[in-house]
C-alpha atoms as a PDB file:
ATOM      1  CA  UNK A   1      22.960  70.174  10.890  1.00  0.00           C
ATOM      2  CA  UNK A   2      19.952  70.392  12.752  1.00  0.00           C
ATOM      3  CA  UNK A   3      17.711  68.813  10.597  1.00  0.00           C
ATOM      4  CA  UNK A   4      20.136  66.052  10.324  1.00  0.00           C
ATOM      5  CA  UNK A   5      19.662  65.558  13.662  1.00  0.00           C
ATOM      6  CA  UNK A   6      15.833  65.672  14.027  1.00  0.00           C
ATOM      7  CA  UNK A   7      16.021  63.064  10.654  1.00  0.00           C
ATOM      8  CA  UNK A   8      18.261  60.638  12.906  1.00  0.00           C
ATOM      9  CA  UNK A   9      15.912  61.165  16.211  1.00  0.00           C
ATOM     10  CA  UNK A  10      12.959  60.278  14.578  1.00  0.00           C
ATOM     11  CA  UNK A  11      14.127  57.045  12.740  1.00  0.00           C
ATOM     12  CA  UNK A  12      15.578  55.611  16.081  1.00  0.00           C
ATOM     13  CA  UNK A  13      13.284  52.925  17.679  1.00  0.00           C
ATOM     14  CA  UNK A  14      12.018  53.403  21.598  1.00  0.00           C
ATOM     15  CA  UNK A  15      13.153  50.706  24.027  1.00  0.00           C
ATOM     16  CA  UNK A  16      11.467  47.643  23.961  1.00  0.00           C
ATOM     17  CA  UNK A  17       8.591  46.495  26.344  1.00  0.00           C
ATOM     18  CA  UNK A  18      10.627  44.702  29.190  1.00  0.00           C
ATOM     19  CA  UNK A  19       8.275  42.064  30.927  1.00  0.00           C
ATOM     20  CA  UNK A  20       7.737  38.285  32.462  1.00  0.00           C
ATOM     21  CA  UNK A  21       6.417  36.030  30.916  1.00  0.00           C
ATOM     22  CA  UNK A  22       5.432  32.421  32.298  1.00  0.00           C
ATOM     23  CA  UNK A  23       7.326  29.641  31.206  1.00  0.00           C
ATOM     24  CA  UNK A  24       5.550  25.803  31.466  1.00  0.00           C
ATOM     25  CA  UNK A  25       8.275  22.916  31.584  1.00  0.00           C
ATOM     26  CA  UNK A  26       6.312  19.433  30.257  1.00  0.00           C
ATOM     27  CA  UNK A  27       6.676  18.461  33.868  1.00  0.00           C
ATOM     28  CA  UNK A  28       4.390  21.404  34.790  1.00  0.00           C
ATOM     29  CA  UNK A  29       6.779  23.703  36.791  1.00  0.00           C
ATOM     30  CA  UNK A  30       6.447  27.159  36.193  1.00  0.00           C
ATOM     31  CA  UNK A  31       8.721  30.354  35.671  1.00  0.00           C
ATOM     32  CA  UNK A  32       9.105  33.610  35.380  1.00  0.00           C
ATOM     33  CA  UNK A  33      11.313  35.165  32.553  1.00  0.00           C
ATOM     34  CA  UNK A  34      11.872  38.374  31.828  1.00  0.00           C
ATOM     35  CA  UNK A  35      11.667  38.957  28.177  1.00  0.00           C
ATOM     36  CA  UNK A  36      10.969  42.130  25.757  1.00  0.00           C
ATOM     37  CA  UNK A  37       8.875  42.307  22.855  1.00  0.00           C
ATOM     38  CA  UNK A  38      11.869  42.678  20.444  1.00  0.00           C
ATOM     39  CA  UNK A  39      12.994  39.396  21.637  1.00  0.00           C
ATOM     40  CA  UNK A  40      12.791  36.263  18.918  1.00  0.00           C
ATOM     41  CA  UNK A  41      12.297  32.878  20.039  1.00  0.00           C
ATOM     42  CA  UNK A  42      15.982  31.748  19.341  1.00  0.00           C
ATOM     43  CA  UNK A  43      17.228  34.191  21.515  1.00  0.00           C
ATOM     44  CA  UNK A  44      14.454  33.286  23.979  1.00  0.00           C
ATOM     45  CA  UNK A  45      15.474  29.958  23.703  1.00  0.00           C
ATOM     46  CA  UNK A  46      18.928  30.452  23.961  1.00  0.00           C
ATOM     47  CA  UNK A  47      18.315  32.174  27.785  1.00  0.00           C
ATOM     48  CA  UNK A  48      16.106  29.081  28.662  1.00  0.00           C
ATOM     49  CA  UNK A  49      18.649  26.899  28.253  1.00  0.00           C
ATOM     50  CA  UNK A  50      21.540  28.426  30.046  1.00  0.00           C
ATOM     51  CA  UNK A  51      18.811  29.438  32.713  1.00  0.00           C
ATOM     52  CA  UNK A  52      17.969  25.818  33.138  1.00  0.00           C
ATOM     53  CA  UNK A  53      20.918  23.754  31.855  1.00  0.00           C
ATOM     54  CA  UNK A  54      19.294  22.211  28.754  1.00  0.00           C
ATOM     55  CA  UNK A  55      19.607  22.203  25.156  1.00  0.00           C
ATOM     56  CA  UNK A  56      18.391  25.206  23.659  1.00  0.00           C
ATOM     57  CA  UNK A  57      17.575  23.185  20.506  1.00  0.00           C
ATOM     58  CA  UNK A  58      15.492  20.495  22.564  1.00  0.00           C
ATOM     59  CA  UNK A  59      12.919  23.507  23.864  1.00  0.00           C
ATOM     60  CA  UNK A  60       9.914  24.036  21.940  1.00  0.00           C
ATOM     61  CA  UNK A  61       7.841  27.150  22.671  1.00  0.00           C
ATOM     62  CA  UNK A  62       4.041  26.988  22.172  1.00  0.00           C
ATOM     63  CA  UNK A  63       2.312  30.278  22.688  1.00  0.00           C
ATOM     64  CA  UNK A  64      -1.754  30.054  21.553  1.00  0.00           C
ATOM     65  CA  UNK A  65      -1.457  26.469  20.626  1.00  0.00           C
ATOM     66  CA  UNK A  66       0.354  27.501  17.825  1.00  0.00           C
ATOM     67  CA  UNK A  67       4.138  26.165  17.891  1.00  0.00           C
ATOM     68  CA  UNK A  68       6.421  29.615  17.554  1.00  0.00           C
ATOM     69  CA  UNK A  69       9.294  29.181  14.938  1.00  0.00           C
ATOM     70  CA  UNK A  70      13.040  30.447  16.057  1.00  0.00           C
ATOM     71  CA  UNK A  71      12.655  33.541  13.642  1.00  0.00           C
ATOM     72  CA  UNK A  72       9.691  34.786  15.125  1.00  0.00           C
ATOM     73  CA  UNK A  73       9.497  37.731  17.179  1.00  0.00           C
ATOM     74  CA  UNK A  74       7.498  37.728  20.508  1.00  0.00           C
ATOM     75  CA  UNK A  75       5.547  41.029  20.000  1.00  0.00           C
ATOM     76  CA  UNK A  76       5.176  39.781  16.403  1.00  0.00           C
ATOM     77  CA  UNK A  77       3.287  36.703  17.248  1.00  0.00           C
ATOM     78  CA  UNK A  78       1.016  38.274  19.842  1.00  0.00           C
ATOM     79  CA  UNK A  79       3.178  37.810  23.273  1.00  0.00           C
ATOM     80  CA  UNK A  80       2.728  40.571  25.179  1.00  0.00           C
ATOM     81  CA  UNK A  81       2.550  42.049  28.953  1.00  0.00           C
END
């Protein structure tokens, strides 16, 4: 029973990174959001809007010039602390 134990503890995941991030709006305001490095940019997306009262499907992240997909993960695509 041990061993099935140790198996299971080391297969879990740690926590994710929790930290802000700086948000642009195209008329140039800025904000801080707290986001992890788990998080994809759907979900991201999905907190922008109810944070701001928009449509989550009319925000478009750009991170690096490059314009981020919903599926992709923040850590994934370089976002970090």
């Amino acid at each position: 029973m041990a061993g099935a134990l140790s198996a299971l503890m080391s297969t879990s995941q740690a926590p994710p990174n929790e930290f802000r991030v700086t948000v642009r709006r195209g008329n140039n305001t800025r904000h801080e959001v707290n986001v992890n490095d788990r998080l994809t940019v759907h979900e991201l997306n999905e907190r922008l809007g109810r944070q701001f009262g928009i449509d989550q499907y009319a925000i478009r992240l750009v991170f690096g010039r490059k314009l981020l997909k919903p599926d992709d993960i923040l850590g994934a695509v370089g976002v970090k602390e």
